[in-house]
PDB file of N, CA and C in Angstrom:
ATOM      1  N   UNK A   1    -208.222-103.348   8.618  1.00  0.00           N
ATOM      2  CA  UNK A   1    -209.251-102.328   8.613  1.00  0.00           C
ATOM      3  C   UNK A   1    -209.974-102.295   9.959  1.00  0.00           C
ATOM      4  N   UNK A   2    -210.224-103.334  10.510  1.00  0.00           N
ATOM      5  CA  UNK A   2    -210.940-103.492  11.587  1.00  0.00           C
ATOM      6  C   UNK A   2    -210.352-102.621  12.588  1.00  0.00           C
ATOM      7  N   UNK A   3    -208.564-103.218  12.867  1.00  0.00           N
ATOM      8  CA  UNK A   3    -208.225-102.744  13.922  1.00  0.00           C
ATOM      9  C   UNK A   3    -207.523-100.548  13.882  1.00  0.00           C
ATOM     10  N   UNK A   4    -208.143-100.669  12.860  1.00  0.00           N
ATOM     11  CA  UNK A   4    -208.077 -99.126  12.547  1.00  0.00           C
ATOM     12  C   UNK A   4    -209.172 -98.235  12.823  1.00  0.00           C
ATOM     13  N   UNK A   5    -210.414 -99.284  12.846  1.00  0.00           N
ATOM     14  CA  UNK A   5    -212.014 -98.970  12.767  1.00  0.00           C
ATOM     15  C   UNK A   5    -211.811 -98.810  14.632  1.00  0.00           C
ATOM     16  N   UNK A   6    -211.639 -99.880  15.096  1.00  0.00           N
ATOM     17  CA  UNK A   6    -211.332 -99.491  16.289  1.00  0.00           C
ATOM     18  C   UNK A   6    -210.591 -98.670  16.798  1.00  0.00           C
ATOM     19  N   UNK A   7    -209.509 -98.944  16.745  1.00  0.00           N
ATOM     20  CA  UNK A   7    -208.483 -97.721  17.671  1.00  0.00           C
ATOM     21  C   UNK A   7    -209.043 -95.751  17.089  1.00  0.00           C
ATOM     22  N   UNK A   8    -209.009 -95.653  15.717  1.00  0.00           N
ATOM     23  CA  UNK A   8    -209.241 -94.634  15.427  1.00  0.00           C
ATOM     24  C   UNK A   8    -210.577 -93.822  15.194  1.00  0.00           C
ATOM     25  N   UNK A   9    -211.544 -94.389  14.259  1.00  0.00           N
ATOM     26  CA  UNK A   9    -212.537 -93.930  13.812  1.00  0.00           C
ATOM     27  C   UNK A   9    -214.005 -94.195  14.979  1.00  0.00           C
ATOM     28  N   UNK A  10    -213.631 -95.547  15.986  1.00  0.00           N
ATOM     29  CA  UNK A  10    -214.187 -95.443  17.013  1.00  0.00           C
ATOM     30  C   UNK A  10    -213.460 -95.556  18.597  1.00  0.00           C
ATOM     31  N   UNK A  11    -212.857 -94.692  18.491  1.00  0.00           N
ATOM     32  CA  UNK A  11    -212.031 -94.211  19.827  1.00  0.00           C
ATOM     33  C   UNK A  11    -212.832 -93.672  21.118  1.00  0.00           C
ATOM     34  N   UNK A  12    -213.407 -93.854  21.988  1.00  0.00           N
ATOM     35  CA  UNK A  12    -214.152 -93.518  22.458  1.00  0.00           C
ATOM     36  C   UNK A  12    -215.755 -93.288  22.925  1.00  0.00           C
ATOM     37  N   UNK A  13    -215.761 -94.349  21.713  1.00  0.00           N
ATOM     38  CA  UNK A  13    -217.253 -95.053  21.531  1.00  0.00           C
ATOM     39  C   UNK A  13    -217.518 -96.669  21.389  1.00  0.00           C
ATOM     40  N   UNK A  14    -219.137 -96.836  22.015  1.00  0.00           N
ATOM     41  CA  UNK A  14    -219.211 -98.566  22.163  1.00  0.00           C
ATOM     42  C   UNK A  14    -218.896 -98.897  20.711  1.00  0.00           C
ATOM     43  N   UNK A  15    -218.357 -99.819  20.130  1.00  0.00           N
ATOM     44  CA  UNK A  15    -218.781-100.391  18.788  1.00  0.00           C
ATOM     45  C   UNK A  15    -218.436-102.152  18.744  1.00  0.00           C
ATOM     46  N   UNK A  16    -218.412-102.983  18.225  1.00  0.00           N
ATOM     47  CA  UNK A  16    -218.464-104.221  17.670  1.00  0.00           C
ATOM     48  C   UNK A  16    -216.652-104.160  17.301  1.00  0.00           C
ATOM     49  N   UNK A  17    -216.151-103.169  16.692  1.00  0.00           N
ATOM     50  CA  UNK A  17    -214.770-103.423  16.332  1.00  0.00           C
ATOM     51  C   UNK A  17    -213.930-103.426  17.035  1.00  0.00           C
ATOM     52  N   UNK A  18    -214.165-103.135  18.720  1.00  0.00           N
ATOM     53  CA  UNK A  18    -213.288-103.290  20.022  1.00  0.00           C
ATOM     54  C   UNK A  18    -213.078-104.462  20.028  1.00  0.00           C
ATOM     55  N   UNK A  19    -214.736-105.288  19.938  1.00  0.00           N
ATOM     56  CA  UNK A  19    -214.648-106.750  20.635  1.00  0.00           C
ATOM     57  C   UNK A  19    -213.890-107.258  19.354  1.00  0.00           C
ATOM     58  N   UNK A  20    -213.746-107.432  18.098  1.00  0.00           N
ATOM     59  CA  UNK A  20    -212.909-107.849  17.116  1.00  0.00           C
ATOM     60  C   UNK A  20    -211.511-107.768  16.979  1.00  0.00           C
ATOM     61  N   UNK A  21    -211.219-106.226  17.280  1.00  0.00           N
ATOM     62  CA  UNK A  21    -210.079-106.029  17.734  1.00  0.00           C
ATOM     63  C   UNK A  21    -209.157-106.909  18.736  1.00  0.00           C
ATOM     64  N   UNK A  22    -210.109-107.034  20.030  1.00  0.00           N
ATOM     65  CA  UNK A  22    -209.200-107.865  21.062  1.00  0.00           C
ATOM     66  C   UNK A  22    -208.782-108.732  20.909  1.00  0.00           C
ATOM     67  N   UNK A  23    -210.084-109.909  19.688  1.00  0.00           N
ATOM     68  CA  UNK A  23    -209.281-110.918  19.323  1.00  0.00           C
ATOM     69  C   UNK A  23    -208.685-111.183  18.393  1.00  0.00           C
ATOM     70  N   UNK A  24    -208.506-110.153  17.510  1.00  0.00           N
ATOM     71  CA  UNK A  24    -207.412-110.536  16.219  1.00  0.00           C
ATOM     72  C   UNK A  24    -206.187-110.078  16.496  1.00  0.00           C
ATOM     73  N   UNK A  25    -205.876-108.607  17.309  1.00  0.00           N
ATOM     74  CA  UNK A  25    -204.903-108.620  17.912  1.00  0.00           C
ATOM     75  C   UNK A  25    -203.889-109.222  18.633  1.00  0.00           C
ATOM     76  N   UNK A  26    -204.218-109.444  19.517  1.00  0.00           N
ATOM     77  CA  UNK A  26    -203.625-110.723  20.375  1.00  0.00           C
ATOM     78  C   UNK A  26    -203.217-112.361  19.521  1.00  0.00           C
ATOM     79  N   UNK A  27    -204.289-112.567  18.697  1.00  0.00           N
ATOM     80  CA  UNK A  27    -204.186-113.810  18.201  1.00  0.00           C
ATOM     81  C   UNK A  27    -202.521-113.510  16.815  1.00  0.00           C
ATOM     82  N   UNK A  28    -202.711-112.249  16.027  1.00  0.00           N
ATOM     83  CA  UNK A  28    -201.421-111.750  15.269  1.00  0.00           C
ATOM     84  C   UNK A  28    -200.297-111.822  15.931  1.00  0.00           C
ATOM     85  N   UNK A  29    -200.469-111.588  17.539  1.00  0.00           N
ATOM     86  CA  UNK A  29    -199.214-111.371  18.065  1.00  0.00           C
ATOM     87  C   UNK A  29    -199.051-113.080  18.154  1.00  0.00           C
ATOM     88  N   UNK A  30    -199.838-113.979  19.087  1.00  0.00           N
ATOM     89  CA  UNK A  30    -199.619-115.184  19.138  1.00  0.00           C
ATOM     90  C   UNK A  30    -198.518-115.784  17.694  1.00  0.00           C
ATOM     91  N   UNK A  31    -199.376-115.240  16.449  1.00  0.00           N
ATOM     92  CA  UNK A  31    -199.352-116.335  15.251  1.00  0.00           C
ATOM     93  C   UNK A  31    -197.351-115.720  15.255  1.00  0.00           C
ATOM     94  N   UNK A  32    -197.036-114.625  15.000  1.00  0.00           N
ATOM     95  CA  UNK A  32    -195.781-113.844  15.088  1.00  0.00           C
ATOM     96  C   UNK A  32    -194.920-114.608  16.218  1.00  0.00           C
ATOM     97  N   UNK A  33    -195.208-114.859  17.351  1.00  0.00           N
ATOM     98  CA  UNK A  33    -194.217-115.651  17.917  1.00  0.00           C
ATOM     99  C   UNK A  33    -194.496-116.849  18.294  1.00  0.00           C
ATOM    100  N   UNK A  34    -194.943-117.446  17.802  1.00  0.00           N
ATOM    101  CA  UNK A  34    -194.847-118.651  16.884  1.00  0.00           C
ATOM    102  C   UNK A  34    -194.127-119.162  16.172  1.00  0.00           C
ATOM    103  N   UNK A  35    -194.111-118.037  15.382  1.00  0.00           N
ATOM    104  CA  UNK A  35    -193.067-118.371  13.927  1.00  0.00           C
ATOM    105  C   UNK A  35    -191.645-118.239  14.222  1.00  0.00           C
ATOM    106  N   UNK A  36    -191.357-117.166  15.266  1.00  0.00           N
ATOM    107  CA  UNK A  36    -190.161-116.310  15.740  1.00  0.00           C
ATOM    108  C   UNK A  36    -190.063-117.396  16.653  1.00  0.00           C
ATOM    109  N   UNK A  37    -190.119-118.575  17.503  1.00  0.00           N
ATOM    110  CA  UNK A  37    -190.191-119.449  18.175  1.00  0.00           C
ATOM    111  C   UNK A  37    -189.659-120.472  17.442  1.00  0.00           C
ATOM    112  N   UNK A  38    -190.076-120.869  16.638  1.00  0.00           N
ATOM    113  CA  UNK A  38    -190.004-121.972  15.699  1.00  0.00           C
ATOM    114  C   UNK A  38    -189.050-121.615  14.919  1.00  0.00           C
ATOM    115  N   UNK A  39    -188.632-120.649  14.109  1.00  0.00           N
ATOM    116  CA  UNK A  39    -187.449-120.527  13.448  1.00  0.00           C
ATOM    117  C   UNK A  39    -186.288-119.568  13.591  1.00  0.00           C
ATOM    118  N   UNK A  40    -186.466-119.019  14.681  1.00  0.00           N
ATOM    119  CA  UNK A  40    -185.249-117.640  15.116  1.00  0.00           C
ATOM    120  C   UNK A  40    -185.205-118.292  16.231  1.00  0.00           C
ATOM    121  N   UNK A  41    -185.581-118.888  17.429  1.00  0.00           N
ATOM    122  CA  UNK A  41    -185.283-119.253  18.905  1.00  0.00           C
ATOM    123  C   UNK A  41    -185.804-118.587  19.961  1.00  0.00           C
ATOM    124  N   UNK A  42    -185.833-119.149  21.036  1.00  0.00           N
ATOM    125  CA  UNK A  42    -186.183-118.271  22.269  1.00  0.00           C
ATOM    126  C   UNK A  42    -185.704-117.192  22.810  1.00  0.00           C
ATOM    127  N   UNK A  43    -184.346-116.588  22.655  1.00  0.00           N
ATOM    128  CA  UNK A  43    -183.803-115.736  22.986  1.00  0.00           C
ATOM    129  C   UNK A  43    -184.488-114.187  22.613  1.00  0.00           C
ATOM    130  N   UNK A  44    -184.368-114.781  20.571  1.00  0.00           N
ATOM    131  CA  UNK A  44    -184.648-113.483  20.171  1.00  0.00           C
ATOM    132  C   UNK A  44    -186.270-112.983  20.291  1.00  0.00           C
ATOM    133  N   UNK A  45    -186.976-114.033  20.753  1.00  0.00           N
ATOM    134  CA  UNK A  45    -188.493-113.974  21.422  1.00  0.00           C
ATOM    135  C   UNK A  45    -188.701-113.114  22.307  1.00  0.00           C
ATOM    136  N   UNK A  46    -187.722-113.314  23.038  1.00  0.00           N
ATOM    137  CA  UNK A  46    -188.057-112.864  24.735  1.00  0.00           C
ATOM    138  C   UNK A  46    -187.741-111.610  24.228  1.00  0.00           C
ATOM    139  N   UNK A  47    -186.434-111.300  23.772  1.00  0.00           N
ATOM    140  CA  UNK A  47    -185.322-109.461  23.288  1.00  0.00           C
ATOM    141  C   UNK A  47    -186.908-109.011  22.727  1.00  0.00           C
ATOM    142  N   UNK A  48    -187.556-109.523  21.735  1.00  0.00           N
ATOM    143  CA  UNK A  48    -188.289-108.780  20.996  1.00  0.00           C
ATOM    144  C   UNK A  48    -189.764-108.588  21.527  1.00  0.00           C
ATOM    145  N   UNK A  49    -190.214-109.222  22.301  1.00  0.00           N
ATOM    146  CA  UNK A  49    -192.196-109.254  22.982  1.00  0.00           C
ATOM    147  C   UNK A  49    -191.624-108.614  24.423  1.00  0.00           C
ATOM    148  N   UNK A  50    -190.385-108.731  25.059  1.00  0.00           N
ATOM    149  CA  UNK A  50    -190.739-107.947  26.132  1.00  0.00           C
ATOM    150  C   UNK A  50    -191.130-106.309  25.803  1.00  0.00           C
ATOM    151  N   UNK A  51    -190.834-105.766  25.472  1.00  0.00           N
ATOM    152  CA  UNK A  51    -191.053-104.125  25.248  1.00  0.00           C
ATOM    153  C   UNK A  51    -192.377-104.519  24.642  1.00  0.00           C
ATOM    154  N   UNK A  52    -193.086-104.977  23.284  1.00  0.00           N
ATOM    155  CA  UNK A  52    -194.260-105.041  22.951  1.00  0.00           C
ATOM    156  C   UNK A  52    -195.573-105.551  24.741  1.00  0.00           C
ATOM    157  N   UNK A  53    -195.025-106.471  25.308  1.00  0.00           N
ATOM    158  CA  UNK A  53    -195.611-106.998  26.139  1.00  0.00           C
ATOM    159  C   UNK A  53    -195.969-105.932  27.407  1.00  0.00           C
ATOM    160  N   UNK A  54    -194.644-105.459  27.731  1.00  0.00           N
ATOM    161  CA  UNK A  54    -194.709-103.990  28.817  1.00  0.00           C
ATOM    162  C   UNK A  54    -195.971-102.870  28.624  1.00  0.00           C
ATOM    163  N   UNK A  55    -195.866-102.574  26.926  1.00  0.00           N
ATOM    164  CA  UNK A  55    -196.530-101.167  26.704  1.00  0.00           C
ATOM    165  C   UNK A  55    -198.116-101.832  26.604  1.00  0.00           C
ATOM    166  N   UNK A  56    -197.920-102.886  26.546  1.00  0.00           N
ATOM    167  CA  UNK A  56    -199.466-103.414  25.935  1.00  0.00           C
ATOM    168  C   UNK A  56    -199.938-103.396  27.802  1.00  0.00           C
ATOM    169  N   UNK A  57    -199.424-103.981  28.713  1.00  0.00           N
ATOM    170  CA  UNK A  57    -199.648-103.714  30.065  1.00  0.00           C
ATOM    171  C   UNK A  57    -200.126-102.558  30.458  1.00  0.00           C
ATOM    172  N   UNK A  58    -198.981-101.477  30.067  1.00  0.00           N
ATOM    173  CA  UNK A  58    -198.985-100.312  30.710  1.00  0.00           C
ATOM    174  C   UNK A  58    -200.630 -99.753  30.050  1.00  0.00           C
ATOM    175  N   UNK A  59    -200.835-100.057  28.648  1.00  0.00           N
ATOM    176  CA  UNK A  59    -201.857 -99.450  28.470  1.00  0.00           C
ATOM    177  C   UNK A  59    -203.111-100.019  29.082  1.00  0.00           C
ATOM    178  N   UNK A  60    -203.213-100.927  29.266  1.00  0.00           N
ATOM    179  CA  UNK A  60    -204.678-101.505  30.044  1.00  0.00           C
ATOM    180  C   UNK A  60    -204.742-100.918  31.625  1.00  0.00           C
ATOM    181  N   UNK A  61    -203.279-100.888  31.883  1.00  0.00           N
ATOM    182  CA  UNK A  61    -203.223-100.284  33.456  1.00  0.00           C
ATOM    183  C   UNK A  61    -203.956 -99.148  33.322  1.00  0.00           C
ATOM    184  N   UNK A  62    -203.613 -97.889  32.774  1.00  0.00           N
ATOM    185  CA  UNK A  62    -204.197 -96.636  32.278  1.00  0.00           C
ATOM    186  C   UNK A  62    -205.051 -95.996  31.622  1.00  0.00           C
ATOM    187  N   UNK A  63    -205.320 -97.402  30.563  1.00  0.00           N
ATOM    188  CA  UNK A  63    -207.039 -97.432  30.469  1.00  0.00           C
ATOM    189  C   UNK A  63    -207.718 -97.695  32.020  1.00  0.00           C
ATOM    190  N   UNK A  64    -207.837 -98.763  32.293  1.00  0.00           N
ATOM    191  CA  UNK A  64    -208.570 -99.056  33.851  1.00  0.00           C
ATOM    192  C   UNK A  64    -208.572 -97.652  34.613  1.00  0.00           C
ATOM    193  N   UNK A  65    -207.223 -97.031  34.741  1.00  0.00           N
ATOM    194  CA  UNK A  65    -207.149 -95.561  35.623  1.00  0.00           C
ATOM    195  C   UNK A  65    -208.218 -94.684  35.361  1.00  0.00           C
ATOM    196  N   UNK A  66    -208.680 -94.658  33.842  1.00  0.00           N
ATOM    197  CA  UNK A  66    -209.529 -93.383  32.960  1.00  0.00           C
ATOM    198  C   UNK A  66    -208.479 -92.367  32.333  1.00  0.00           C
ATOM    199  N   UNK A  67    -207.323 -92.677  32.486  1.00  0.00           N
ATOM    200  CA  UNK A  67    -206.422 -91.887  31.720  1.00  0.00           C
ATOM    201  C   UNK A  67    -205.859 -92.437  30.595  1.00  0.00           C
ATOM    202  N   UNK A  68    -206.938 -91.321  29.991  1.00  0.00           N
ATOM    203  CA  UNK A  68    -206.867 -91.439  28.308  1.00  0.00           C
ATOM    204  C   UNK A  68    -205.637 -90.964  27.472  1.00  0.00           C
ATOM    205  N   UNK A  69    -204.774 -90.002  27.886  1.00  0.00           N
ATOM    206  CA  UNK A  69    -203.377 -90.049  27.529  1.00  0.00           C
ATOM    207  C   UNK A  69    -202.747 -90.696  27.519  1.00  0.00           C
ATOM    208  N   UNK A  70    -202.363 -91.149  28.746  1.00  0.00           N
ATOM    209  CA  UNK A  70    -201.864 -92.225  29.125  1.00  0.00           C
ATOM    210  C   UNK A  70    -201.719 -93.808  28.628  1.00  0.00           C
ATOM    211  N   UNK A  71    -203.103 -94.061  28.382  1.00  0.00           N
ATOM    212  CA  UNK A  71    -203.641 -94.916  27.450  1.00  0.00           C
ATOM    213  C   UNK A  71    -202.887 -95.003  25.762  1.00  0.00           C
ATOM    214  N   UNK A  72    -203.517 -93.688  25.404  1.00  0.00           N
ATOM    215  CA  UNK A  72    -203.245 -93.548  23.944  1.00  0.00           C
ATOM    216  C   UNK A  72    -201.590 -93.865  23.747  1.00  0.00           C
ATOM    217  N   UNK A  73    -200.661 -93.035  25.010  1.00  0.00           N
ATOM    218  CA  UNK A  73    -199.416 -93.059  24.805  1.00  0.00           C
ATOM    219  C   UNK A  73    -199.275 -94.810  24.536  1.00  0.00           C
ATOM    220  N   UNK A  74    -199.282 -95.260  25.583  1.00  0.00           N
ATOM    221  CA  UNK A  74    -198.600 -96.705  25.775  1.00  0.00           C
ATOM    222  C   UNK A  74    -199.821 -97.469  24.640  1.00  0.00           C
ATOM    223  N   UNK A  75    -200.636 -97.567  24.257  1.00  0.00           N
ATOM    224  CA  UNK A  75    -201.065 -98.228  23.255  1.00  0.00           C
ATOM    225  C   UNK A  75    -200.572 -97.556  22.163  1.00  0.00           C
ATOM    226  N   UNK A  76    -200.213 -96.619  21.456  1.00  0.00           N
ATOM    227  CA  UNK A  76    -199.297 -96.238  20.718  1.00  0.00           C
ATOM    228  C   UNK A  76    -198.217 -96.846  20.481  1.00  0.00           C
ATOM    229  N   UNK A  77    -197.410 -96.851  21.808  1.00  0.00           N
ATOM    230  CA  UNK A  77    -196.333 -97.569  21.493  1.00  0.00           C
ATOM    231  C   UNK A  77    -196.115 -99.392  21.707  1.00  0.00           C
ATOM    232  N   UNK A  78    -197.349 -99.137  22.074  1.00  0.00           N
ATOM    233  CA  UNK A  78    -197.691-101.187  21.996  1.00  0.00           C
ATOM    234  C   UNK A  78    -197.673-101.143  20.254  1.00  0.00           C
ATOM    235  N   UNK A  79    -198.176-100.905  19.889  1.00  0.00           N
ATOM    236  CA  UNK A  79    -198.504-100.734  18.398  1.00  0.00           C
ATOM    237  C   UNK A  79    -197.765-100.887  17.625  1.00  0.00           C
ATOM    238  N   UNK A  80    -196.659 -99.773  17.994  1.00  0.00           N
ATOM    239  CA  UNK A  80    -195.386 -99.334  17.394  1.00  0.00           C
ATOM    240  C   UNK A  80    -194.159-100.776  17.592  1.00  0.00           C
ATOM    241  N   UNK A  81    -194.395-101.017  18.924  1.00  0.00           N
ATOM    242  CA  UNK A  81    -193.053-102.359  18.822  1.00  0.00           C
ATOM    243  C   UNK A  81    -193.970-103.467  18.557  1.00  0.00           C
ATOM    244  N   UNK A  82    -195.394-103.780  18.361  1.00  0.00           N
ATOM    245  CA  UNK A  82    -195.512-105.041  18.092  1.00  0.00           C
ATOM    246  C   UNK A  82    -194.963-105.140  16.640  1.00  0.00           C
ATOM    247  N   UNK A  83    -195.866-103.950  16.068  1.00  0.00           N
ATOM    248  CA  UNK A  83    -195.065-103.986  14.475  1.00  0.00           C
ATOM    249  C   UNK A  83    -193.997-104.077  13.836  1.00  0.00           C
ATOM    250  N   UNK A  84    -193.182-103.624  14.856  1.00  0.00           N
ATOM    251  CA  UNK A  84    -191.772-103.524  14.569  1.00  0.00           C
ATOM    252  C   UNK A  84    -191.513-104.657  14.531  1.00  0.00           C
ATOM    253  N   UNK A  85    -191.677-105.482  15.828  1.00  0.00           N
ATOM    254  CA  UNK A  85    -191.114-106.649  16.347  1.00  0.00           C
ATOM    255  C   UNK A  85    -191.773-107.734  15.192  1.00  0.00           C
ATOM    256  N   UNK A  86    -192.683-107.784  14.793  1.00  0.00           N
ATOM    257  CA  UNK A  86    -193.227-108.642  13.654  1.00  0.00           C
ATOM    258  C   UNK A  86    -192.817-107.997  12.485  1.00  0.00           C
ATOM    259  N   UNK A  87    -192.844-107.096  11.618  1.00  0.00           N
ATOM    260  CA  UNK A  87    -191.871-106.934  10.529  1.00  0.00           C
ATOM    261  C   UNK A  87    -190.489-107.249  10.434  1.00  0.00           C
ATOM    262  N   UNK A  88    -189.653-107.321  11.763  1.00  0.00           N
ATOM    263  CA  UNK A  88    -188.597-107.655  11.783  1.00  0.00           C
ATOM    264  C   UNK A  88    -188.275-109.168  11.468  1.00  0.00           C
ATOM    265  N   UNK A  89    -189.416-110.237  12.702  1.00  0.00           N
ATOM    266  CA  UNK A  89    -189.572-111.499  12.517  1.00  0.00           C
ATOM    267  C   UNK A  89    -189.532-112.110  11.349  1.00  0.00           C
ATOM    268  N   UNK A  90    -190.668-111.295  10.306  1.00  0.00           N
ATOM    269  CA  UNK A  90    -190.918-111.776   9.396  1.00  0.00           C
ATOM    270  C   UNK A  90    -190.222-111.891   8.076  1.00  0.00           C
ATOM    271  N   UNK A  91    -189.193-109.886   8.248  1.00  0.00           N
ATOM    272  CA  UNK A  91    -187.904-110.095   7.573  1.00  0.00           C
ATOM    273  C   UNK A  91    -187.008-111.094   7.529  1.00  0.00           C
ATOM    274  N   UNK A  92    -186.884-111.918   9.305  1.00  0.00           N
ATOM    275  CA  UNK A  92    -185.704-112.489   9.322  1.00  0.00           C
ATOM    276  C   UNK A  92    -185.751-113.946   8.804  1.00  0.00           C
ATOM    277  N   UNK A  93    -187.047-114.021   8.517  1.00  0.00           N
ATOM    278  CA  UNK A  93    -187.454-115.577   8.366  1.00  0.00           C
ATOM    279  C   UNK A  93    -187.479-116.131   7.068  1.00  0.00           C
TER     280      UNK A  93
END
């Protein structure tokens, strides 16, 4: 809920659910390859967080710019492969 409160319902405004966001986010991705570390291997780690890792870049790059498209795009698709990449993990495990 939080990280919905953030990205969506306060998109563009100060709120408390950014700073929550940053750290439950990041910490989900941590706990996810972790697990994908520990019981799938390093290989399929690296195949699966590089693309999550890129878009999550690209979007802070383009936040910092002020381009808010830009932004939305690549945090979109940070979004899109972290989830992926952790539903998959979690399938495979």
């Amino acid at each position: 809920w939080i990280c919905f409160h953030s990205d969506y319902l306060d998109s563009g405004r100060h709120s408390a659910s950014h700073a929550v966001d940053r750290v439950l986010a990041p910490s989900l991705v941590v706990g996810v390859i972790y697990l994908g570390l520990r019981h799938l291997g390093v290989l399929y780690v690296v195949v699966l967080s590089t693309p999550t890792f890129f878009f999550f870049a690209r979007s802070g790059r383009r936040r910092r710019a002020g381009d808010f498209h830009g932004y939305a795009r690549y945090h979109f698709l940070w979004h899109l492969a972290a989830g992926s990449s952790a539903a998959l993990t979690l399938y495979l495990l």
